[in-house]
PDB file of N, CA and C in Angstrom:
ATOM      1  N   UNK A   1     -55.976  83.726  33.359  1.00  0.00           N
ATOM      2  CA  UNK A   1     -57.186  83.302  34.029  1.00  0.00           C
ATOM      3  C   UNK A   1     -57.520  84.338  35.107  1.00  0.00           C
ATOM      4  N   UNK A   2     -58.916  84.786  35.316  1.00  0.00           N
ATOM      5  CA  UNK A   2     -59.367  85.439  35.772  1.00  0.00           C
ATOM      6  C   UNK A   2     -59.144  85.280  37.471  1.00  0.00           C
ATOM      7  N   UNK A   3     -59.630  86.250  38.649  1.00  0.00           N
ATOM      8  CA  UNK A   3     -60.204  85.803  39.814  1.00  0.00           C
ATOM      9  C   UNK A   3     -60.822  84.866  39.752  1.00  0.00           C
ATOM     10  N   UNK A   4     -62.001  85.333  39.108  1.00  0.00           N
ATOM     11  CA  UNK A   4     -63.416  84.449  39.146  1.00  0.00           C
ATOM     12  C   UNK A   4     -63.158  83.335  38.852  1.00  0.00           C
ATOM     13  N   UNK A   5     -62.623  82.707  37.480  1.00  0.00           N
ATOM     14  CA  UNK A   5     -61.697  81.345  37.096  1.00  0.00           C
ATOM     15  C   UNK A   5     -61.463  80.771  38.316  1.00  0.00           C
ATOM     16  N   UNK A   6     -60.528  81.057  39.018  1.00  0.00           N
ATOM     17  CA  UNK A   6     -59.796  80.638  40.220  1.00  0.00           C
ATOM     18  C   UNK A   6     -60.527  80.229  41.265  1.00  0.00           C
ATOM     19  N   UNK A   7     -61.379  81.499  41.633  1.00  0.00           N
ATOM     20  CA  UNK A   7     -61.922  81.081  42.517  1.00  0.00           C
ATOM     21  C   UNK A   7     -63.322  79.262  42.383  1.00  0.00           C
ATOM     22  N   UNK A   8     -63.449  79.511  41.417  1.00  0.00           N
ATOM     23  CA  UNK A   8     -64.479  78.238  40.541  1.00  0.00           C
ATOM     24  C   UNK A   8     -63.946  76.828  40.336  1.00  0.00           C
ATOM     25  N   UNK A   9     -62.572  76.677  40.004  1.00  0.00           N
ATOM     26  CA  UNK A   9     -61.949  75.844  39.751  1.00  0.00           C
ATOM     27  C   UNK A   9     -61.536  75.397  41.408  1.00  0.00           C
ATOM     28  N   UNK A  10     -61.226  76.247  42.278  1.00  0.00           N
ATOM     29  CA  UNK A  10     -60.615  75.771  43.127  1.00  0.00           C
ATOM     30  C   UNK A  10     -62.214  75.243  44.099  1.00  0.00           C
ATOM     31  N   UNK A  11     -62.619  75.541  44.339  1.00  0.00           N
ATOM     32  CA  UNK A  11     -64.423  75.434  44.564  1.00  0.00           C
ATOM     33  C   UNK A  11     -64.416  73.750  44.199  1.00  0.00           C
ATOM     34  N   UNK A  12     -64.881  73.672  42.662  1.00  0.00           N
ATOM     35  CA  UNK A  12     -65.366  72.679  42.146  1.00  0.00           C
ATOM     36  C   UNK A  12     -64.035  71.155  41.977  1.00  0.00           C
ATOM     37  N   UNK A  13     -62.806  71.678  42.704  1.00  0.00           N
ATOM     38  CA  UNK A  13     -61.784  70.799  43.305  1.00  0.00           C
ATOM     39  C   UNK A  13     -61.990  70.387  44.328  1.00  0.00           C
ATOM     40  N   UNK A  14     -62.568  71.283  45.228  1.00  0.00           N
ATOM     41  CA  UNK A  14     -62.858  70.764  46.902  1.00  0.00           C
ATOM     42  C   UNK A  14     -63.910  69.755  46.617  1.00  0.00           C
ATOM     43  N   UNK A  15     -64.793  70.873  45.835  1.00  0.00           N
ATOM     44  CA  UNK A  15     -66.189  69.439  45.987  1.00  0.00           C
ATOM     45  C   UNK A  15     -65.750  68.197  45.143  1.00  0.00           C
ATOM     46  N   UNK A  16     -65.682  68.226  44.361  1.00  0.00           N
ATOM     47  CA  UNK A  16     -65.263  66.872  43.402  1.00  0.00           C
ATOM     48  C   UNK A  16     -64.212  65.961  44.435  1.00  0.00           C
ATOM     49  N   UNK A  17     -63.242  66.472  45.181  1.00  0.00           N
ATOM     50  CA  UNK A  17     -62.678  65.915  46.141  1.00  0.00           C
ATOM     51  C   UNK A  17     -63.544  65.469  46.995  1.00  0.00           C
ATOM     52  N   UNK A  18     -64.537  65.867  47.616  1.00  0.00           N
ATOM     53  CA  UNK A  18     -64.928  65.314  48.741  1.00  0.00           C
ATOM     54  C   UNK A  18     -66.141  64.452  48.302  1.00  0.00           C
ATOM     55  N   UNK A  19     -66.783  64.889  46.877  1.00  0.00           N
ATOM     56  CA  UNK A  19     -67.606  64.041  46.453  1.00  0.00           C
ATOM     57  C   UNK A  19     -66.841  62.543  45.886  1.00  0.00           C
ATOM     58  N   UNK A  20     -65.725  62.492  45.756  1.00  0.00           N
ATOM     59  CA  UNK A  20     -64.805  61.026  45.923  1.00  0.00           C
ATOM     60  C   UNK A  20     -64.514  60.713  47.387  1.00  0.00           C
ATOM     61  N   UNK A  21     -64.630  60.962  47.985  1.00  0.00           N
ATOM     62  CA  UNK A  21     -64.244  60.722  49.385  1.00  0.00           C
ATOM     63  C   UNK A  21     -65.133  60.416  50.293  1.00  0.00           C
ATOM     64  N   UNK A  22     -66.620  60.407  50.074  1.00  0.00           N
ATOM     65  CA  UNK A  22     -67.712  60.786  51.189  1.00  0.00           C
ATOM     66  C   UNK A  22     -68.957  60.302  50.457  1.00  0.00           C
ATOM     67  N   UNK A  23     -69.230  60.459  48.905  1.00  0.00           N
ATOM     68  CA  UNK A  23     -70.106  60.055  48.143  1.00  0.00           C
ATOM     69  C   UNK A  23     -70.251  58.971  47.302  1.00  0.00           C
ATOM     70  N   UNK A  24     -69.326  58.597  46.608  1.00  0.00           N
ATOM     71  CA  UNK A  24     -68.531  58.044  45.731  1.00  0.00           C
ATOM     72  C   UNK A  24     -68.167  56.346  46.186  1.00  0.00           C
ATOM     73  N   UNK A  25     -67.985  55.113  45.905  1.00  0.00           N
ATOM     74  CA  UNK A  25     -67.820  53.993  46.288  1.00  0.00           C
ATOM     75  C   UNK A  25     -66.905  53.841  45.504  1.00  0.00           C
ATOM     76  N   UNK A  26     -65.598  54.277  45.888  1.00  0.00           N
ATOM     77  CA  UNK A  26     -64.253  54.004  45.283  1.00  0.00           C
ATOM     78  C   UNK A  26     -63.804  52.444  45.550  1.00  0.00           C
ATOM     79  N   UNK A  27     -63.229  51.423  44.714  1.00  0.00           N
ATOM     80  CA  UNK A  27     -63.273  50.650  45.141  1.00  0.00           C
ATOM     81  C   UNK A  27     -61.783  50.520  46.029  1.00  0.00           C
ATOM     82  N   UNK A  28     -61.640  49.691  47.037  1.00  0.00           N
ATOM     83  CA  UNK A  28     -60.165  49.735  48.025  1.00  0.00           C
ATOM     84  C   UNK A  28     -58.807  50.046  47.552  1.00  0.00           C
ATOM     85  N   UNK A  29     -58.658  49.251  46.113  1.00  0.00           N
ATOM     86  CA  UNK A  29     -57.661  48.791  45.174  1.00  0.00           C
ATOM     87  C   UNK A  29     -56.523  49.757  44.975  1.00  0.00           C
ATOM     88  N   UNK A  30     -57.257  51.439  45.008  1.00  0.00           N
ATOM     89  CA  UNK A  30     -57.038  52.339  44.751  1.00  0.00           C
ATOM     90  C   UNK A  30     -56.795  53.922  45.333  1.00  0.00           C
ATOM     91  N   UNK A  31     -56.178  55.072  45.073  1.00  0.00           N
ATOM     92  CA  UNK A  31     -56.552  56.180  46.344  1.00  0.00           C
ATOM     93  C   UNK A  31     -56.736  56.953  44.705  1.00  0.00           C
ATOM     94  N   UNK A  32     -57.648  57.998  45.336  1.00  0.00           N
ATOM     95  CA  UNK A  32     -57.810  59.064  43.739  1.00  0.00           C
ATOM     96  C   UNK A  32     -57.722  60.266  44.489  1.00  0.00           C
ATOM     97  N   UNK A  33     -56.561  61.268  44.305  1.00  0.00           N
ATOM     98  CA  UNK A  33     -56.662  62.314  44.651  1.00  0.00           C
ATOM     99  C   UNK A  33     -56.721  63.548  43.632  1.00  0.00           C
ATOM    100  N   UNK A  34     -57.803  64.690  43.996  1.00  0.00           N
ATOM    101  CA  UNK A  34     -57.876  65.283  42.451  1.00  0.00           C
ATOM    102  C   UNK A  34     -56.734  66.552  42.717  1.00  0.00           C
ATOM    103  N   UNK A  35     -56.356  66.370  41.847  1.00  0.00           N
ATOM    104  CA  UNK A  35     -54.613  67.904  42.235  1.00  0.00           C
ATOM    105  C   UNK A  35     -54.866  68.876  41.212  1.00  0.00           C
ATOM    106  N   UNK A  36     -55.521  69.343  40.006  1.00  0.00           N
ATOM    107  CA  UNK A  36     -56.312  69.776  39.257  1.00  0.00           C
ATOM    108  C   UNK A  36     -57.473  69.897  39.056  1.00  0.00           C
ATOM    109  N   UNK A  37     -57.970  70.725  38.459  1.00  0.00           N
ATOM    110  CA  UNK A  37     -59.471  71.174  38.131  1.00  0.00           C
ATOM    111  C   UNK A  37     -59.399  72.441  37.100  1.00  0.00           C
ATOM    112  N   UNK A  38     -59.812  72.454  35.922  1.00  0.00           N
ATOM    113  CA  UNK A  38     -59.334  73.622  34.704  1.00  0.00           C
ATOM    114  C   UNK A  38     -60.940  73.536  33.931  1.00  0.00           C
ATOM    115  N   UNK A  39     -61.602  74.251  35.017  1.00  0.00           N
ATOM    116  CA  UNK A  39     -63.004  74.218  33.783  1.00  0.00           C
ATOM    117  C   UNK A  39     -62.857  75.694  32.746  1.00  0.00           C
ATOM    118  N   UNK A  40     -63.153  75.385  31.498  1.00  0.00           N
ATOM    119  CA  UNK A  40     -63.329  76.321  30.498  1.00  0.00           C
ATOM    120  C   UNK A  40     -64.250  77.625  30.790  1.00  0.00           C
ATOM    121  N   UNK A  41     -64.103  78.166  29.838  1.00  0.00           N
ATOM    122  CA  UNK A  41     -64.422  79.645  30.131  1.00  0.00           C
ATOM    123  C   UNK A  41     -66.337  80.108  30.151  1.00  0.00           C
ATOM    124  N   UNK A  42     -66.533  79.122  29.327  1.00  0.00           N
ATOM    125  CA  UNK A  42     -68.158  78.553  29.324  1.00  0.00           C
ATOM    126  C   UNK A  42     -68.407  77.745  30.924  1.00  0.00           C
ATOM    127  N   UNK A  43     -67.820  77.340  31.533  1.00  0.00           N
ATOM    128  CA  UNK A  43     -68.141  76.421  32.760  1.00  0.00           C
ATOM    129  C   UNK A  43     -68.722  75.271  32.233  1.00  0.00           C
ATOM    130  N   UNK A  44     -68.905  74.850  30.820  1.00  0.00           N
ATOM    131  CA  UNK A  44     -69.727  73.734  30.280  1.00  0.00           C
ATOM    132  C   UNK A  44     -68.533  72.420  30.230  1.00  0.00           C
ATOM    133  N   UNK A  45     -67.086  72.659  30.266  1.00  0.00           N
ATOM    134  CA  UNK A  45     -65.800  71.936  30.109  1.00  0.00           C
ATOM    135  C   UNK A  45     -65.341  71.844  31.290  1.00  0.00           C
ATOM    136  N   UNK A  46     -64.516  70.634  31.423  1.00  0.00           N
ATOM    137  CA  UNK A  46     -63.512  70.569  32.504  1.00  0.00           C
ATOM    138  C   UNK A  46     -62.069  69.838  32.375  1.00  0.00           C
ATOM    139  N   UNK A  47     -61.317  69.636  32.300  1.00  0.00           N
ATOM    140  CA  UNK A  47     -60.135  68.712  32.803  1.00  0.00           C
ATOM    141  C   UNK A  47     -59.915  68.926  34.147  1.00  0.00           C
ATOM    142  N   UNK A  48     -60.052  67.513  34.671  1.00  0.00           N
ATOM    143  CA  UNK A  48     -59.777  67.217  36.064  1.00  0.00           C
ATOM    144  C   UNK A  48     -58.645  66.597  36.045  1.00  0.00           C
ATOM    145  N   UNK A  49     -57.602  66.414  36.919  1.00  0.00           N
ATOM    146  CA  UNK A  49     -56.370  66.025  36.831  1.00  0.00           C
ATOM    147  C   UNK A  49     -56.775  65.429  38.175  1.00  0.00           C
ATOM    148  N   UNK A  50     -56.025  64.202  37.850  1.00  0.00           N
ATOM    149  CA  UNK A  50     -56.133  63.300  39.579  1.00  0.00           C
ATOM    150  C   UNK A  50     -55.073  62.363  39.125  1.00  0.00           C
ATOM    151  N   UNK A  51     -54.485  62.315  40.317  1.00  0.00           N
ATOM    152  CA  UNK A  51     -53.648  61.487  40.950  1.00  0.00           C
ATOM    153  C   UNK A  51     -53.679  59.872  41.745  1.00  0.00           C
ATOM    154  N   UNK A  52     -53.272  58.887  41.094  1.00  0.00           N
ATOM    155  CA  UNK A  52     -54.437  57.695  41.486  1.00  0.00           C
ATOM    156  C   UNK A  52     -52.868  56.816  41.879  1.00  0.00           C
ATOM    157  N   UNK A  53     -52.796  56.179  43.458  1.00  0.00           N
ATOM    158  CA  UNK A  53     -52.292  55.585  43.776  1.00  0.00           C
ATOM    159  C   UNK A  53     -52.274  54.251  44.546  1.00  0.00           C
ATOM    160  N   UNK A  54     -51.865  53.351  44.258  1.00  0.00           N
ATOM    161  CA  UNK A  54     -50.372  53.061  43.582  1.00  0.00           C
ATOM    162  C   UNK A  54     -50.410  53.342  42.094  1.00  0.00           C
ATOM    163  N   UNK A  55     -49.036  54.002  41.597  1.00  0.00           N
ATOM    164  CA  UNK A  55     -49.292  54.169  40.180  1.00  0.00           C
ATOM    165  C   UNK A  55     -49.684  53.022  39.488  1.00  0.00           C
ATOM    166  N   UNK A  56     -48.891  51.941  39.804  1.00  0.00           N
ATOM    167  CA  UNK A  56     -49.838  50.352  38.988  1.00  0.00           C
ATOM    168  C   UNK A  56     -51.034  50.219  38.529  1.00  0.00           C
ATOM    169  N   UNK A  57     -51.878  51.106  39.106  1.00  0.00           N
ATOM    170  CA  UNK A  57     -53.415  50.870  39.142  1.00  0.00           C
ATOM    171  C   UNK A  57     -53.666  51.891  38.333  1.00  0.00           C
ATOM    172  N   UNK A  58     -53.047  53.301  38.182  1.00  0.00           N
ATOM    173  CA  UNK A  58     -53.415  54.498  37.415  1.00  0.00           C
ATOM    174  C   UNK A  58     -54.600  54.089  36.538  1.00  0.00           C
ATOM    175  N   UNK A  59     -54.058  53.406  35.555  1.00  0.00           N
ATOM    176  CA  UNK A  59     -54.974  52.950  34.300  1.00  0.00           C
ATOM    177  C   UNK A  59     -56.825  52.341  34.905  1.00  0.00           C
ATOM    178  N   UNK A  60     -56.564  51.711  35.574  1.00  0.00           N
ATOM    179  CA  UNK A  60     -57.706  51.252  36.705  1.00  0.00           C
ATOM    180  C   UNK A  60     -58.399  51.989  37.090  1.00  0.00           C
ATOM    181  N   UNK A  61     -57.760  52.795  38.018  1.00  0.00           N
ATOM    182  CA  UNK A  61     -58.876  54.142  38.306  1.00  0.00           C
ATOM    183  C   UNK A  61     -59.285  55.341  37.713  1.00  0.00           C
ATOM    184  N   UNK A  62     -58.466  55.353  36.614  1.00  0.00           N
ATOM    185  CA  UNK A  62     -59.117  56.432  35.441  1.00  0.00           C
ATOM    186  C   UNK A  62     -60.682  55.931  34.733  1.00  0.00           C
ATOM    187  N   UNK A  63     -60.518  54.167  34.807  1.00  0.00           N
ATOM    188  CA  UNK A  63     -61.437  53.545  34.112  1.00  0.00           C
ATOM    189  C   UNK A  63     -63.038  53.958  34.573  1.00  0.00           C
ATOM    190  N   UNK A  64     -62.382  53.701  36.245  1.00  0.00           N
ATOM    191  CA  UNK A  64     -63.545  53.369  37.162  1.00  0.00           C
ATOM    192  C   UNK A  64     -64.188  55.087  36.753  1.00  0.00           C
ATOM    193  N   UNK A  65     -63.395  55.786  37.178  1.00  0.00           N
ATOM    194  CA  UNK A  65     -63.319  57.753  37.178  1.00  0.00           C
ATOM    195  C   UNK A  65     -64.066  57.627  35.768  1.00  0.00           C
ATOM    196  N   UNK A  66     -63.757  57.108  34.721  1.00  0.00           N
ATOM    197  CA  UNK A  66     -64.389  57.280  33.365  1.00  0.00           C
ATOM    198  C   UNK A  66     -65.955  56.579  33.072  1.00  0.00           C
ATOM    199  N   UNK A  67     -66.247  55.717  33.949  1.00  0.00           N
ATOM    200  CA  UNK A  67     -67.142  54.637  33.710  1.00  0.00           C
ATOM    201  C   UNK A  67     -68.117  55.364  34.562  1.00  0.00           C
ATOM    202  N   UNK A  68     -67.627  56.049  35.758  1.00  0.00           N
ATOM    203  CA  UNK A  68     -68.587  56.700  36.896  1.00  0.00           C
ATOM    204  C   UNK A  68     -69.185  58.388  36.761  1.00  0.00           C
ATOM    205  N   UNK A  69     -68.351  58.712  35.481  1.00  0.00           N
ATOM    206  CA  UNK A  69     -68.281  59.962  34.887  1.00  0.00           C
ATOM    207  C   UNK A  69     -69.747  61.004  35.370  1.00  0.00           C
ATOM    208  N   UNK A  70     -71.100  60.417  35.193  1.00  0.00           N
ATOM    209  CA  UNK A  70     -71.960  60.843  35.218  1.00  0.00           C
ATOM    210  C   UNK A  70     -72.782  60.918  36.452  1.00  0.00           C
ATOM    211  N   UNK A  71     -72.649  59.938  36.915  1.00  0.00           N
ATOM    212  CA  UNK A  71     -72.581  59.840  38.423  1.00  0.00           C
ATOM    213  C   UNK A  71     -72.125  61.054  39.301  1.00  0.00           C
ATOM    214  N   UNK A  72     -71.031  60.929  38.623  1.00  0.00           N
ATOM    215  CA  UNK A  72     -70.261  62.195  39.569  1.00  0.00           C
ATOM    216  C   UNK A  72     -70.705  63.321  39.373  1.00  0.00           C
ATOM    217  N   UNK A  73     -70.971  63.632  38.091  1.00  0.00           N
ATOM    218  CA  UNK A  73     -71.653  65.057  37.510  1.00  0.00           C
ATOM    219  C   UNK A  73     -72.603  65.512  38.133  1.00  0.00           C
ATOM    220  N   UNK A  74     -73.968  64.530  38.743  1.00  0.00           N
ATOM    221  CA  UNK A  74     -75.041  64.468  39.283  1.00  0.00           C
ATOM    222  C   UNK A  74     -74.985  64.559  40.453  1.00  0.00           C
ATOM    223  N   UNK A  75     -73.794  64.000  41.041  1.00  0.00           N
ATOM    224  CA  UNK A  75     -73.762  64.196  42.361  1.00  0.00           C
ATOM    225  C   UNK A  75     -72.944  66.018  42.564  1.00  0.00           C
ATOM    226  N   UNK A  76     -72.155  66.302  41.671  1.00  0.00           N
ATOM    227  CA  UNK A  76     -71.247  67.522  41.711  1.00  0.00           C
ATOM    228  C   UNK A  76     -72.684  68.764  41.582  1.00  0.00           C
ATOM    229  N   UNK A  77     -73.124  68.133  40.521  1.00  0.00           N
ATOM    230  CA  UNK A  77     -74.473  69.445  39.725  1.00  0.00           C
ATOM    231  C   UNK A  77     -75.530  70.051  41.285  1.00  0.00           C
ATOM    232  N   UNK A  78     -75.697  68.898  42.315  1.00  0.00           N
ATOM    233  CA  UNK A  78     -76.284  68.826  43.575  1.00  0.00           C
ATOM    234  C   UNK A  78     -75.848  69.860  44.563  1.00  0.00           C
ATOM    235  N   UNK A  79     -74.547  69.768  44.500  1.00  0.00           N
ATOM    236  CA  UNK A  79     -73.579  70.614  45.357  1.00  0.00           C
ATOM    237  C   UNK A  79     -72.899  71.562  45.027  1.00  0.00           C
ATOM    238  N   UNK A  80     -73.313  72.196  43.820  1.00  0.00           N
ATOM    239  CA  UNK A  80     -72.368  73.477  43.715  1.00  0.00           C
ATOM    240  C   UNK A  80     -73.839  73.843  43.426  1.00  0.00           C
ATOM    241  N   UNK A  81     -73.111  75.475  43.260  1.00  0.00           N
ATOM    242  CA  UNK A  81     -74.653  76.361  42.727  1.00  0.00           C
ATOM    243  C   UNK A  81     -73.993  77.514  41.399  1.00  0.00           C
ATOM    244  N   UNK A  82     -74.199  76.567  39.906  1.00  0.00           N
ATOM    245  CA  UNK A  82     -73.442  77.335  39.057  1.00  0.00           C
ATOM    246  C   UNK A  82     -74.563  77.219  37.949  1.00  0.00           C
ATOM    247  N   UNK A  83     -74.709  77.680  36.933  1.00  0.00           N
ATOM    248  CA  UNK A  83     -75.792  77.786  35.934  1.00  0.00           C
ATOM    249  C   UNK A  83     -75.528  76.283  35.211  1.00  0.00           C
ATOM    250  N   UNK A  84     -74.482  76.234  34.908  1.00  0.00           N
ATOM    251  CA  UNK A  84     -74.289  74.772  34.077  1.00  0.00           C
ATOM    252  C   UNK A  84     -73.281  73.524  34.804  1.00  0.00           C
ATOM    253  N   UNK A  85     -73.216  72.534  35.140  1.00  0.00           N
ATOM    254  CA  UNK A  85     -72.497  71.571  35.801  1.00  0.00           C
ATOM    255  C   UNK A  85     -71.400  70.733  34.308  1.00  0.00           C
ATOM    256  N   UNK A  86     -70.597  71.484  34.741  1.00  0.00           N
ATOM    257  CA  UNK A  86     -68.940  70.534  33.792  1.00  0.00           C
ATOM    258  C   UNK A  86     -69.191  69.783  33.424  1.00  0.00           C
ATOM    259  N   UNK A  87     -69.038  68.933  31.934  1.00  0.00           N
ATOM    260  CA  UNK A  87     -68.638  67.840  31.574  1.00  0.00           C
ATOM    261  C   UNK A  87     -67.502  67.820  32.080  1.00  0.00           C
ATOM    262  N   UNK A  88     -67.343  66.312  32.559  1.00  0.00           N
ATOM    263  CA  UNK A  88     -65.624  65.690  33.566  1.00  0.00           C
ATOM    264  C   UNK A  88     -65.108  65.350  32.238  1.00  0.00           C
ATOM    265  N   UNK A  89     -63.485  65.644  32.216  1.00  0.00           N
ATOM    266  CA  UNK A  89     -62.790  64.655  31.483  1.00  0.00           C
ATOM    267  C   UNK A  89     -61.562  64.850  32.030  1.00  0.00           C
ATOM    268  N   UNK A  90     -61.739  63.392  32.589  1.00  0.00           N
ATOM    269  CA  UNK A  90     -60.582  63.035  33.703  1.00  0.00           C
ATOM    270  C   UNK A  90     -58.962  62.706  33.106  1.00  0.00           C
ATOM    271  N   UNK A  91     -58.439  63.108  33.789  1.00  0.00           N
ATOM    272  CA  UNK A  91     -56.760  62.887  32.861  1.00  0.00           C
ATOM    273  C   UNK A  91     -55.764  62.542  34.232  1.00  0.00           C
ATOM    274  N   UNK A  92     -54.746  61.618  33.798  1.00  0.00           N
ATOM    275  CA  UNK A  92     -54.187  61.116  35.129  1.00  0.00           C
ATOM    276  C   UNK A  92     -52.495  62.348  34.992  1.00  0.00           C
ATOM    277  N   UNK A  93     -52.507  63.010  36.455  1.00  0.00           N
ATOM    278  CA  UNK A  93     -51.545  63.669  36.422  1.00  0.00           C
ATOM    279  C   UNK A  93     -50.459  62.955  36.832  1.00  0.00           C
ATOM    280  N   UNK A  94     -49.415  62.688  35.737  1.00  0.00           N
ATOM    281  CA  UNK A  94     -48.420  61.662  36.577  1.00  0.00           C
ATOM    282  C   UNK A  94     -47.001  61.962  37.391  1.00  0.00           C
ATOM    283  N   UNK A  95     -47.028  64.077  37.694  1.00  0.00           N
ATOM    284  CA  UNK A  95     -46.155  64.358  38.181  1.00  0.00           C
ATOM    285  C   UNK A  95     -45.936  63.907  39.391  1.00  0.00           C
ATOM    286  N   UNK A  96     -46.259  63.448  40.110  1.00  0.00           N
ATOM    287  CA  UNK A  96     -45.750  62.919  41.615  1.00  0.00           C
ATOM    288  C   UNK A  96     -45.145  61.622  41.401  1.00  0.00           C
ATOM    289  N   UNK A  97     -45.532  60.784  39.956  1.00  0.00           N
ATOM    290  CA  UNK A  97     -44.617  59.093  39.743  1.00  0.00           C
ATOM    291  C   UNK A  97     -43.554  60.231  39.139  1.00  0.00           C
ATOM    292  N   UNK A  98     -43.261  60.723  38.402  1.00  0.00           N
ATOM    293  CA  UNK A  98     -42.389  61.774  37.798  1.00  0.00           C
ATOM    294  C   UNK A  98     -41.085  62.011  39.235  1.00  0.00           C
ATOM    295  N   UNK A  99     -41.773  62.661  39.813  1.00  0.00           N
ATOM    296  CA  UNK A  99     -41.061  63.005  41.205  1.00  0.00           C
ATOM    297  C   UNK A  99     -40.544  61.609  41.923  1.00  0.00           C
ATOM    298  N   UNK A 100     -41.145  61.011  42.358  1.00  0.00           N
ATOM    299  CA  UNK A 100     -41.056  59.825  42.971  1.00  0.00           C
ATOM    300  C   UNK A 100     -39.719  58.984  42.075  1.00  0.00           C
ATOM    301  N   UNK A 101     -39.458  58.974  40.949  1.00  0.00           N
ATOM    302  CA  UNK A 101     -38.777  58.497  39.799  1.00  0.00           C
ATOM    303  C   UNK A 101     -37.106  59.295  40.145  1.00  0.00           C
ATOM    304  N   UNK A 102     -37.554  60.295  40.096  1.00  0.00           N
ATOM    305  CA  UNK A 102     -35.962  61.201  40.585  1.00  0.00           C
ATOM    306  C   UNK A 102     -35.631  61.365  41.940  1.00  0.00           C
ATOM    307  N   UNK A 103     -36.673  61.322  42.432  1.00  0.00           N
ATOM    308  CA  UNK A 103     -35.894  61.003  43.933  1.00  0.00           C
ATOM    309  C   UNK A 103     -35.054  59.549  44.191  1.00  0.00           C
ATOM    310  N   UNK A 104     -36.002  58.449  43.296  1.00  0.00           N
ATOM    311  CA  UNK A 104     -35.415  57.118  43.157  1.00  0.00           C
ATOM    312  C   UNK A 104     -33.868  57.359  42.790  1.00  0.00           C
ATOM    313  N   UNK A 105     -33.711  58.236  42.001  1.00  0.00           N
ATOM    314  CA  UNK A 105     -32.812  57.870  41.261  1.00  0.00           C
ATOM    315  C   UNK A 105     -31.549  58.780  41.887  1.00  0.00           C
ATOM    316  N   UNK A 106     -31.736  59.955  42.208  1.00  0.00           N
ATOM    317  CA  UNK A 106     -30.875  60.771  42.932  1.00  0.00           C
ATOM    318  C   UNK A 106     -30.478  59.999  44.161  1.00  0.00           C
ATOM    319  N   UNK A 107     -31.643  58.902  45.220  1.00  0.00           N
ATOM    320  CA  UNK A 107     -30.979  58.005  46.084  1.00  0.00           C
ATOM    321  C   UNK A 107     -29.777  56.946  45.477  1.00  0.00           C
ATOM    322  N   UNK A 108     -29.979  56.669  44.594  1.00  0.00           N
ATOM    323  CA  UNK A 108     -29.257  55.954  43.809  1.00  0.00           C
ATOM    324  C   UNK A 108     -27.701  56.232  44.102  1.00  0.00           C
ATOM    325  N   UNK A 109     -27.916  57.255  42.976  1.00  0.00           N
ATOM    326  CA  UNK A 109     -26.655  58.034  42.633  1.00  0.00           C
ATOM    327  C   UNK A 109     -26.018  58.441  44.405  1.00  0.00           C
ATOM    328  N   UNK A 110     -26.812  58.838  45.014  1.00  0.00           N
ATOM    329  CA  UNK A 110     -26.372  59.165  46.552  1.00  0.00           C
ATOM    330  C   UNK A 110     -25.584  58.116  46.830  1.00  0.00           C
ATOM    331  N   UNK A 111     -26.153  56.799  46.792  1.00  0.00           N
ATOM    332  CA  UNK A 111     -25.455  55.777  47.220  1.00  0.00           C
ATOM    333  C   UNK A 111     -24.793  55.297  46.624  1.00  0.00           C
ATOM    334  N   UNK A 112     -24.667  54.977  45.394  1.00  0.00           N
ATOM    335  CA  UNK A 112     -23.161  54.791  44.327  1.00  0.00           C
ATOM    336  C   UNK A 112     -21.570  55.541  45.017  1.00  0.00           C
ATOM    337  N   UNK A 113     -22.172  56.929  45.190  1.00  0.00           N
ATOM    338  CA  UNK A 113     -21.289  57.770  45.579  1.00  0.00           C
ATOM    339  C   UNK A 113     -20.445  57.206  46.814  1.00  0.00           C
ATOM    340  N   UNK A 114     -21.614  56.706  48.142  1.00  0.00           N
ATOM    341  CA  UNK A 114     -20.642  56.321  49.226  1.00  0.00           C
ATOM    342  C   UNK A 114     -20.544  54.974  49.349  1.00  0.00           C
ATOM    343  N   UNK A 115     -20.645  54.155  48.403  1.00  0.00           N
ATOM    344  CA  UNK A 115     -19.622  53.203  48.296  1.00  0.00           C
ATOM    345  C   UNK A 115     -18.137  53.274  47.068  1.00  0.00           C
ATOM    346  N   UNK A 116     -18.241  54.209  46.654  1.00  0.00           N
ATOM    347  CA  UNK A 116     -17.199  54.666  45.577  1.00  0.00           C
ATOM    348  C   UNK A 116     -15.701  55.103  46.820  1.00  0.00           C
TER     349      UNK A 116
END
């Protein structure tokens, strides 16, 4: 991936971030943080990767993220200045429950240990 790539993706992360944060009527239930952004080489594609917590809800706020899809586009297409505005297709990144999972478990094992 190019500069230019980089520099675009990381761009259209801030805004998409703050256009959930400031624009957006997320409902309480939920936190959506976007930790990815991979638009294609056309700028016409995207995978957005977000992070939606409590994981319980993941499925929930992908829905809402999927249902609001266009919304967001319209509000994103407003605020950047690029020839074509991304189709979103949102995907839930689940490395931080991943992480969260082995730290669980390494406490675990920590503590097995000093009662052994």
């Amino acid at each position: 991936m190019n500069d230019r790539m980089l520099q675009v993706n990381s761009m259209l992360q801030q805004t998409l971030a703050k256009i959930l944060s400031e624009n957006l009527e997320v409902p309480f239930d939920f936190f959506i943080t976007v930790t990815r952004f991979d638009c294609g080489p056309d700028l016409k594609t995207a995978n957005v990767f977000v992070s939606i917590l409590p994981f319980n809800k993941a499925k929930d706020g992908l829905a809402f993220l999927i249902k609001s899809r266009y919304e967001i586009k319209g509000l994103l297409g407003k605020k950047i200045n690029l020839k074509y505005t991304p189709n979103l297709t949102f995907i839930i990144d689940d490395a931080e429950e991943m992480a969260t999972k082995i730290y669980s478990t390494l406490d675990e094992i920590k503590e097995d240990e000093k009662d052994a």
